[in-house]
C-alpha atoms as a PDB file:
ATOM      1  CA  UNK A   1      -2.472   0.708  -1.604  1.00  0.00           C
ATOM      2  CA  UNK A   2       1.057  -0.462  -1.974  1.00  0.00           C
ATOM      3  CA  UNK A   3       1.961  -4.235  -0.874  1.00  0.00           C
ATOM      4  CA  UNK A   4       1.385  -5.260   2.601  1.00  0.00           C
ATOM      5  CA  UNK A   5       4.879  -6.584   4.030  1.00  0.00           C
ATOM      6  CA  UNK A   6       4.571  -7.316   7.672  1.00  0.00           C
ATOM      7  CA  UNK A   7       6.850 -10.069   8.161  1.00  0.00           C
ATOM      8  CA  UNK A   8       9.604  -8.449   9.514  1.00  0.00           C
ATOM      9  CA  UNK A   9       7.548  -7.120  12.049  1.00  0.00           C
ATOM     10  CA  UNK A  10       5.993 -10.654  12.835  1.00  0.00           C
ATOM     11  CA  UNK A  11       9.529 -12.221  13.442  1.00  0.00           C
ATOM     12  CA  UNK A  12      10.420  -8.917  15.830  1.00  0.00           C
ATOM     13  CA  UNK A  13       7.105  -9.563  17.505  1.00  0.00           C
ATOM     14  CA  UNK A  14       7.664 -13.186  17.940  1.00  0.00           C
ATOM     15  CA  UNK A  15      11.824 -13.060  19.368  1.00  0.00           C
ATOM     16  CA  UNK A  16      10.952 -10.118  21.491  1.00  0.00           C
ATOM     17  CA  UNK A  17       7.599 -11.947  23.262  1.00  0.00           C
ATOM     18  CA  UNK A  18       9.909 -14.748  23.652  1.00  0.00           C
ATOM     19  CA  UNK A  19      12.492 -13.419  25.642  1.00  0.00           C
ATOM     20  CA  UNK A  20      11.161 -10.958  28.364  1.00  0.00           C
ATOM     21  CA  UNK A  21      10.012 -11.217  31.650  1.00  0.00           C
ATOM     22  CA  UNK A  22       6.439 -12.441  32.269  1.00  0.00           C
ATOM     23  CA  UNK A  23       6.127  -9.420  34.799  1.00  0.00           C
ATOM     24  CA  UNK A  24       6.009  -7.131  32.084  1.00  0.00           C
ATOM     25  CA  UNK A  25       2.681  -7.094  30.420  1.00  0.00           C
ATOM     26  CA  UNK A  26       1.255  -6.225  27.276  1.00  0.00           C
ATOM     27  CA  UNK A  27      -1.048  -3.197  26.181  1.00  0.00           C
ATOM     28  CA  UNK A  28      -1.965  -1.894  22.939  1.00  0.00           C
ATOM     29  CA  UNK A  29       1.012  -1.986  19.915  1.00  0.00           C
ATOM     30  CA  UNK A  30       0.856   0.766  16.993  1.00  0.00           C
ATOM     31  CA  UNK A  31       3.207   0.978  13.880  1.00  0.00           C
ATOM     32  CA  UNK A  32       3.277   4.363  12.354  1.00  0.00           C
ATOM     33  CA  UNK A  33       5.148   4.599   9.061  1.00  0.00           C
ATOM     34  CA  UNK A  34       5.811   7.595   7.005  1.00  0.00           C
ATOM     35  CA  UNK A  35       7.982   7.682   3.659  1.00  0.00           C
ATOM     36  CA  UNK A  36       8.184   9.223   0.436  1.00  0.00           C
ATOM     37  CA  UNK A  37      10.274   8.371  -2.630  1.00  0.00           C
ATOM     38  CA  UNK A  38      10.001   9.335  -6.113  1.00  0.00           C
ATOM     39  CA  UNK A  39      10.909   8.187  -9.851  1.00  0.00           C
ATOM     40  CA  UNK A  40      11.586   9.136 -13.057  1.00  0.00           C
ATOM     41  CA  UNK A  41      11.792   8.257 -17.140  1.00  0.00           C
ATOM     42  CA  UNK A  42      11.545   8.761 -20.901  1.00  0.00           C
ATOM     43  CA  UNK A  43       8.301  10.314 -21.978  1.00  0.00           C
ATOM     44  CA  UNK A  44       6.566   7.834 -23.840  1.00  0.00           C
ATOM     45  CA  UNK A  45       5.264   9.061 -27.131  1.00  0.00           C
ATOM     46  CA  UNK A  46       1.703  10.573 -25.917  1.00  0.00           C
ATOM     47  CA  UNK A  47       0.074   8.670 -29.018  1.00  0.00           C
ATOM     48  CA  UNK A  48       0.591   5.329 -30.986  1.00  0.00           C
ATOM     49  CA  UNK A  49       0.234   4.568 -34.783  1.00  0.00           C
ATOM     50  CA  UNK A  50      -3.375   4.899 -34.392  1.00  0.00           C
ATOM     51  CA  UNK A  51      -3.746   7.609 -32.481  1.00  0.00           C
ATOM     52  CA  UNK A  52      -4.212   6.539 -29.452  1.00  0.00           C
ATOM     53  CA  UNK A  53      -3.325   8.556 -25.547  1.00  0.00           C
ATOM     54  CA  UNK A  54      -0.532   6.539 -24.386  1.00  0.00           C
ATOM     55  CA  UNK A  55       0.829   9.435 -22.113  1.00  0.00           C
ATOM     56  CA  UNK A  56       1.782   8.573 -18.176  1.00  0.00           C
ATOM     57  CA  UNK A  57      -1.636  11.113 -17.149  1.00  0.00           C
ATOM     58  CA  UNK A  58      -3.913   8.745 -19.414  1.00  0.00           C
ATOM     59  CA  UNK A  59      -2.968   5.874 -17.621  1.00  0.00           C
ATOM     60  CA  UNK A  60      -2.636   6.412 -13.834  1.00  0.00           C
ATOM     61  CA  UNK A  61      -5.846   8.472 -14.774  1.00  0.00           C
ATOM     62  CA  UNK A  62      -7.509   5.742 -16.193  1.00  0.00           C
ATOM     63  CA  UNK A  63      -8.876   2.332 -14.809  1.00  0.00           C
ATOM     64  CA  UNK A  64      -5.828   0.730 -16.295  1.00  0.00           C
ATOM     65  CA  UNK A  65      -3.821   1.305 -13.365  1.00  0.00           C
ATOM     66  CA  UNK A  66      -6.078   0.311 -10.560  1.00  0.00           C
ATOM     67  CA  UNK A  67      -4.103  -2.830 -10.096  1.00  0.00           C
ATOM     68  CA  UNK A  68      -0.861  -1.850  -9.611  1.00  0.00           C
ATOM     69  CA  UNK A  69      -2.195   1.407  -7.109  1.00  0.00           C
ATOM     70  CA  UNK A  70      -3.675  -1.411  -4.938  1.00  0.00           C
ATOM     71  CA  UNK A  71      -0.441  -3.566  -4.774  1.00  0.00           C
ATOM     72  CA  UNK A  72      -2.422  -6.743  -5.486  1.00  0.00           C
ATOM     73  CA  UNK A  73      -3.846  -8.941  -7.562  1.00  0.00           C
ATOM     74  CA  UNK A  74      -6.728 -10.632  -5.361  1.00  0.00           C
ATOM     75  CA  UNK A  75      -9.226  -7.686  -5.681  1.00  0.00           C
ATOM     76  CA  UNK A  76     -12.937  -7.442  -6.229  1.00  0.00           C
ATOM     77  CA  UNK A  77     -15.017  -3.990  -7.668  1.00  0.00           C
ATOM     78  CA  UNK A  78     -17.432  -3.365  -4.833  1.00  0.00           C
ATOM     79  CA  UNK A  79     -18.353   0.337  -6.404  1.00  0.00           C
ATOM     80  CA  UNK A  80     -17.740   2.295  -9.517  1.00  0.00           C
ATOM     81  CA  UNK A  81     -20.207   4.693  -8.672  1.00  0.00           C
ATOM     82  CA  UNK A  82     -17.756   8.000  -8.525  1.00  0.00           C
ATOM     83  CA  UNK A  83     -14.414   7.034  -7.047  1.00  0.00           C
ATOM     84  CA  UNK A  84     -13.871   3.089  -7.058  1.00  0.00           C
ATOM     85  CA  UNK A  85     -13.739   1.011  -4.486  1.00  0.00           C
ATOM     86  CA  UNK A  86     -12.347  -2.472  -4.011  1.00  0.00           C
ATOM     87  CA  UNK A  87     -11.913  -5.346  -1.308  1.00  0.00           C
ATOM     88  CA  UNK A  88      -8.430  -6.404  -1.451  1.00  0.00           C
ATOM     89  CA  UNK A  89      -7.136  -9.074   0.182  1.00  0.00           C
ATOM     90  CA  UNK A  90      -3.190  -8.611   0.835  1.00  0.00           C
ATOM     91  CA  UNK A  91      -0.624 -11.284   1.520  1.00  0.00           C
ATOM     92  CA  UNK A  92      -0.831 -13.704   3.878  1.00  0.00           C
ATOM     93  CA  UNK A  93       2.070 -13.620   6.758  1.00  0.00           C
ATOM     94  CA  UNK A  94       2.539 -16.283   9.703  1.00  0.00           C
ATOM     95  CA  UNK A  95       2.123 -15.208  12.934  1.00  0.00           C
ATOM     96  CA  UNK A  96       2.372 -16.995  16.380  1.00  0.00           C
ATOM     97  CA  UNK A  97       1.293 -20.343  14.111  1.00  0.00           C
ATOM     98  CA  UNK A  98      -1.828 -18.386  12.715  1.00  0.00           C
ATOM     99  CA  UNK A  99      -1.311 -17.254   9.446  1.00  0.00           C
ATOM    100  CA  UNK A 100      -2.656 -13.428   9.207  1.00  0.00           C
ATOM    101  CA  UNK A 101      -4.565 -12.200   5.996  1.00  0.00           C
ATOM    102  CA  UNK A 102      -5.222  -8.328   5.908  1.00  0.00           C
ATOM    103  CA  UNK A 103      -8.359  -7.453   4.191  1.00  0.00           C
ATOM    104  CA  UNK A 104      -8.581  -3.718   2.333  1.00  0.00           C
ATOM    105  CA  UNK A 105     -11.430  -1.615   1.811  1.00  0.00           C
ATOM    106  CA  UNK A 106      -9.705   0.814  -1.001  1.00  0.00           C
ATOM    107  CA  UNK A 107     -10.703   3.964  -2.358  1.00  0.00           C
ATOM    108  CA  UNK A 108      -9.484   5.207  -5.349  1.00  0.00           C
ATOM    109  CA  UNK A 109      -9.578   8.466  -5.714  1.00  0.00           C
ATOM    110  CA  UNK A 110      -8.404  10.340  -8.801  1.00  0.00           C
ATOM    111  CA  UNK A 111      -7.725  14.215  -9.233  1.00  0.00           C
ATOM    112  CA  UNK A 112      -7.920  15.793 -12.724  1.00  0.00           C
ATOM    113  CA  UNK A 113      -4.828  16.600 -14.862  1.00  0.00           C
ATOM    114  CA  UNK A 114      -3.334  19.805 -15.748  1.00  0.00           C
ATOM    115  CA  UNK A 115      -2.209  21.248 -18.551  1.00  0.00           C
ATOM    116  CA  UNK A 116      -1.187  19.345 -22.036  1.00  0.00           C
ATOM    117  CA  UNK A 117       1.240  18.889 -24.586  1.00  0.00           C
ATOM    118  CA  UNK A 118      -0.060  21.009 -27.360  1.00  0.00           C
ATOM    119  CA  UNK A 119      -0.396  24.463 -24.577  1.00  0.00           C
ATOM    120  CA  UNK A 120       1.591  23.950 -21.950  1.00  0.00           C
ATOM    121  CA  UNK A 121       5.100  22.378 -20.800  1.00  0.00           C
ATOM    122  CA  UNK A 122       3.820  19.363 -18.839  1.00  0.00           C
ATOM    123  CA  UNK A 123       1.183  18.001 -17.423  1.00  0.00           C
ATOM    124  CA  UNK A 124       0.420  17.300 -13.613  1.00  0.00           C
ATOM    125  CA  UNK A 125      -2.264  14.822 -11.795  1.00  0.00           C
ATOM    126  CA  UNK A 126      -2.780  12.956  -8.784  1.00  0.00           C
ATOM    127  CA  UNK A 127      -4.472   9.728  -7.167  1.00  0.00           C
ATOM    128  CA  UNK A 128      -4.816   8.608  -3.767  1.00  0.00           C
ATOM    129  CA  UNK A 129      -5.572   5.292  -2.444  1.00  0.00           C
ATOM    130  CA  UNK A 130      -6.626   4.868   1.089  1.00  0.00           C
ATOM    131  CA  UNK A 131      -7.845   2.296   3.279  1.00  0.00           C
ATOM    132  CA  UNK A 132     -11.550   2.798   4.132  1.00  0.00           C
ATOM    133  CA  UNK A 133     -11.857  -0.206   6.163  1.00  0.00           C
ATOM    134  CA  UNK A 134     -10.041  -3.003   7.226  1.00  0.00           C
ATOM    135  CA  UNK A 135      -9.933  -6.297   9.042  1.00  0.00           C
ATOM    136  CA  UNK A 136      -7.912  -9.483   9.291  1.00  0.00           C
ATOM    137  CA  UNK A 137      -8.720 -13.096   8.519  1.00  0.00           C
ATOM    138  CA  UNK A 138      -6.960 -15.506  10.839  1.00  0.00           C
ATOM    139  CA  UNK A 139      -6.281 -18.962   9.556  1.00  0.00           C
ATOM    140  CA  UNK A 140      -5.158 -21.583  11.778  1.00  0.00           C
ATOM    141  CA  UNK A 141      -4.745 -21.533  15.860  1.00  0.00           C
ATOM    142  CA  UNK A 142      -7.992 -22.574  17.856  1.00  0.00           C
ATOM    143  CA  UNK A 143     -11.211 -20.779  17.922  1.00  0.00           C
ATOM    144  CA  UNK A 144     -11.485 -18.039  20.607  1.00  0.00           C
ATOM    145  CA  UNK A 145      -7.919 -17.911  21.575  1.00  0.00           C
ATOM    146  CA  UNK A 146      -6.754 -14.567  22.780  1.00  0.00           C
ATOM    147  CA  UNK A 147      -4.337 -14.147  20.505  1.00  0.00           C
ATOM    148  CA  UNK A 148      -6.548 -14.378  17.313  1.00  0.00           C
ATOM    149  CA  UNK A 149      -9.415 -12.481  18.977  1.00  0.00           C
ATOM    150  CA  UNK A 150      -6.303  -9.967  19.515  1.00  0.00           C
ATOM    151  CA  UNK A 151      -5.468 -10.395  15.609  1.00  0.00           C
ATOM    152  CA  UNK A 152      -8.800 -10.054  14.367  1.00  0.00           C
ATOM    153  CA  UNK A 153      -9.709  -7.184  16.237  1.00  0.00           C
ATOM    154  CA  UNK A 154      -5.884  -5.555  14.602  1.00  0.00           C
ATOM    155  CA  UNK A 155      -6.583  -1.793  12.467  1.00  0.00           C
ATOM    156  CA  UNK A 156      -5.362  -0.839   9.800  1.00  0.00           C
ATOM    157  CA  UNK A 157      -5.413   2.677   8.107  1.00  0.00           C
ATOM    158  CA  UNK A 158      -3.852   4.882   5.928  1.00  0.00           C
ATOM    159  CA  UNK A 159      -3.401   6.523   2.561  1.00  0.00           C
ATOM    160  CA  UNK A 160      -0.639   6.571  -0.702  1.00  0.00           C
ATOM    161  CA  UNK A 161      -0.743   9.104  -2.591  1.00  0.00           C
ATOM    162  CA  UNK A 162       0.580   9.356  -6.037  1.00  0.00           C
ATOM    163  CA  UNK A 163       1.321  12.539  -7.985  1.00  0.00           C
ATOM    164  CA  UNK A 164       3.236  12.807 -11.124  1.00  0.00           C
ATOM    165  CA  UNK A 165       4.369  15.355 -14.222  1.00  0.00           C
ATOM    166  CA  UNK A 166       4.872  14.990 -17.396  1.00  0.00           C
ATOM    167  CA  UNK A 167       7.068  16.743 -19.848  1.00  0.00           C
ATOM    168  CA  UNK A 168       8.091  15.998 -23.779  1.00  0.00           C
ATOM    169  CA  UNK A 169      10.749  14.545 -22.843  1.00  0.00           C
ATOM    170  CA  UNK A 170      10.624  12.926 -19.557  1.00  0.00           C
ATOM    171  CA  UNK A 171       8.512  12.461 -16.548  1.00  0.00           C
ATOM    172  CA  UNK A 172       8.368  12.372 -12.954  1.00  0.00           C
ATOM    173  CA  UNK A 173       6.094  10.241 -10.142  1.00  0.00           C
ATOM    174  CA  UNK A 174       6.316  11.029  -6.498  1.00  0.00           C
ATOM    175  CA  UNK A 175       4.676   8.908  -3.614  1.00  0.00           C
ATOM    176  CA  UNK A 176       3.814   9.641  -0.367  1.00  0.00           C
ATOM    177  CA  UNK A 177       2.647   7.108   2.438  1.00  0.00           C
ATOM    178  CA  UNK A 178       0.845   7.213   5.795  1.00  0.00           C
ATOM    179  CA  UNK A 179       0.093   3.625   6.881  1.00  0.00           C
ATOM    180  CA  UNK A 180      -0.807   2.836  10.670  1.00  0.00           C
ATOM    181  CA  UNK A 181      -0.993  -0.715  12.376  1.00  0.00           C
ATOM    182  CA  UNK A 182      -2.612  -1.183  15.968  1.00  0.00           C
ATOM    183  CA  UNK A 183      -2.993  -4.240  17.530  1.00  0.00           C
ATOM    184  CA  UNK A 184      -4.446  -4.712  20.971  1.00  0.00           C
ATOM    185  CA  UNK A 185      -2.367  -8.154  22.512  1.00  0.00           C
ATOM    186  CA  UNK A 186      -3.268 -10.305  25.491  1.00  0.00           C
ATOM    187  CA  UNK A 187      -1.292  -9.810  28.746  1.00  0.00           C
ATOM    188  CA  UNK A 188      -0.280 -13.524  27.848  1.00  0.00           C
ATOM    189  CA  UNK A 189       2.390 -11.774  25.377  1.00  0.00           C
ATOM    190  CA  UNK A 190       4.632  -9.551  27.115  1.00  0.00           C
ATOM    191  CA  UNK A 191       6.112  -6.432  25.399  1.00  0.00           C
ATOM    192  CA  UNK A 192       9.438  -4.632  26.698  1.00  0.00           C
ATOM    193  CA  UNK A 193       9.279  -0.509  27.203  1.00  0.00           C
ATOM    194  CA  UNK A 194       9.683   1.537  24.021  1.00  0.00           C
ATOM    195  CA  UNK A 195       8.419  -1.674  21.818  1.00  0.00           C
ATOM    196  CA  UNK A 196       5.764   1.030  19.906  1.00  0.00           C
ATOM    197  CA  UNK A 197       9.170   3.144  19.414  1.00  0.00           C
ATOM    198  CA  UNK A 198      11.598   0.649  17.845  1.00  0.00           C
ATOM    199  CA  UNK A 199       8.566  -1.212  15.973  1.00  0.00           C
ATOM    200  CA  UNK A 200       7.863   2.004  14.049  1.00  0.00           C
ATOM    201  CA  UNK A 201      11.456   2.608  13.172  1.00  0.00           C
ATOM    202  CA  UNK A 202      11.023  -1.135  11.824  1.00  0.00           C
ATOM    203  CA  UNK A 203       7.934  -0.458  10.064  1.00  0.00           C
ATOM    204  CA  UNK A 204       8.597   2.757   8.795  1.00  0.00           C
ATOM    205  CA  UNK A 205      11.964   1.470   6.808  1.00  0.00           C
ATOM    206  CA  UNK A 206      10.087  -1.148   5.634  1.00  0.00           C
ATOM    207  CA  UNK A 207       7.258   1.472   4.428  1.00  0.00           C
ATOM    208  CA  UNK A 208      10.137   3.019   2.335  1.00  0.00           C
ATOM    209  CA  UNK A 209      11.095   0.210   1.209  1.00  0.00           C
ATOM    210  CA  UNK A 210       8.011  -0.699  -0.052  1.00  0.00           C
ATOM    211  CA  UNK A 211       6.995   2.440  -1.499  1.00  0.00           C
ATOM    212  CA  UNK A 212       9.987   2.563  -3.264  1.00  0.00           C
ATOM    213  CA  UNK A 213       9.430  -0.684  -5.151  1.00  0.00           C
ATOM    214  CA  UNK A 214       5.785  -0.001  -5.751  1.00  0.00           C
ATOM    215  CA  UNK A 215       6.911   3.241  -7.966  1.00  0.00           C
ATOM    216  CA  UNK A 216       9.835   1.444  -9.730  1.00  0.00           C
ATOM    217  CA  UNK A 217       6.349  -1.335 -10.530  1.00  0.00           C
ATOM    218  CA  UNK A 218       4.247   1.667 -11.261  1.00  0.00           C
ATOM    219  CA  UNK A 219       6.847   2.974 -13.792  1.00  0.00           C
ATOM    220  CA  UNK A 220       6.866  -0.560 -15.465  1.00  0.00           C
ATOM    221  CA  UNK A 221       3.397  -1.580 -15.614  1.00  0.00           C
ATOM    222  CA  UNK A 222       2.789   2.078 -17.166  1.00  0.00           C
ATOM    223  CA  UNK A 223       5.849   1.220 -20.093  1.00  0.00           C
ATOM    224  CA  UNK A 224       4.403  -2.423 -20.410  1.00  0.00           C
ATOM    225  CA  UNK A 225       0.905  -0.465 -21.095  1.00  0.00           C
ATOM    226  CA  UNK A 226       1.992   1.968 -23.191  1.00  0.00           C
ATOM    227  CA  UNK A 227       3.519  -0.444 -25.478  1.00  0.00           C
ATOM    228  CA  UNK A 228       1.110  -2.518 -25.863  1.00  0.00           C
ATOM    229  CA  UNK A 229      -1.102  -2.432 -29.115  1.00  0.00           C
ATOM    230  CA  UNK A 230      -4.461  -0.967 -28.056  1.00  0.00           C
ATOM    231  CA  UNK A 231      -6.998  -3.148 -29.588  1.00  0.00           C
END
């Protein structure tokens, strides 16, 4: 799954609680964010000195791209039994003087190639990563406090998927990502009308944003793989 960047929606949450009426309470909160983006390059010779795949298909099909799919380095292999599956633990963000750490159940799921050099123009793939299951670890605040009762109980879900083709002479990755927050706040933390509305627009942009950088990384760490010596 891409990087988790929830600040900006923390500091919205936090300015806007601040400064409305205490007649208007809270209910349940849920980001929706939907964006696609896309990038391209130079086809990487498909094989090195010694003969070895070093094609854009070989490596988002292959294990060596499992990091950069997640969008973090604090991961642990929970299955490898068919698709793989790993616990990732995101970023941590402050929150209300808690500090929030989202916790990801991913699934990778890979679909097989199409095509190749030697019989056709260019070949296609895809991989998805989705959330399975999620939770939050709250650091900080006091035990049984609404508000990190409210946090803990927060859901994530949601998918990116990645597809990409390859030509001889160049190649092209496309993303797509559905990723939903819901959090369930105490009536101590009022929320203005239409909150859900502009918090989406927030969270979608940032979604883009996101997505957007996690290709332009994808399209590095695959050049950073492909030249370096297989050993």
């Amino acid at each position: 799954m891409m990087k988790l960047n929830i600040h900006s929606f923390t500091t919205l949450l936090v300015a806007t609680a601040a400064s409305i009426p205490s007649g208007v309470f809270a209910g349940t909160i849920r980001f929706v964010g939907i964006a696609s983006a896309s990038v391209r390059g130079d086809t990487i010779l498909s094989n090195d000195d010694e003969g070895n795949d070093k094609s854009l298909s070989k490596f988002l099909s292959s294990d060596a791209s499992n990091r950069i799919l997640l969008g973090t380095d604090d991961t642990k292999l929970i299955s490898s039994a068919g698709d793989a599956i790993y616990e990732c633990y995101q970023g941590g963000v402050a929150w209300f003087g808690l500090t929030l750490i989202p916790i990801f159940i991913n699934r990778i799921e890979r679909g097989a190639t199409a095509g190749s050099f030697g019989s056709q123009e260019q070949e296609e793939g895809r991989v998805i990563t989705s959330i399975e299951e999620a939770r939050t670890d709250v650091q900080g605040g006091g035990l049984g406090s609404a508000l990190e009762s409210a946090m803990r109980l927060s859901e994530f879900d949601g998918r990116t998927i990645v597809t990409w083709k390859e030509g001889k002479s160049s190649y092209h990755i496309e993303g797509d990502l559905v990723l939903n927050l819901t959090i369930k706040l105490p009536r101590i933390l009022p929320l203005p009308p239409g909150f859900n509305a502009i918090g989406s627009k927030i969270f979608e942009r940032i979604c883009r944003e996101r997505l957007k950088q996690n290709l332009i990384d994808t399209k590095a760490a695959y050049i950073e793989w492909a030249e370096t010596p297989t050993t």
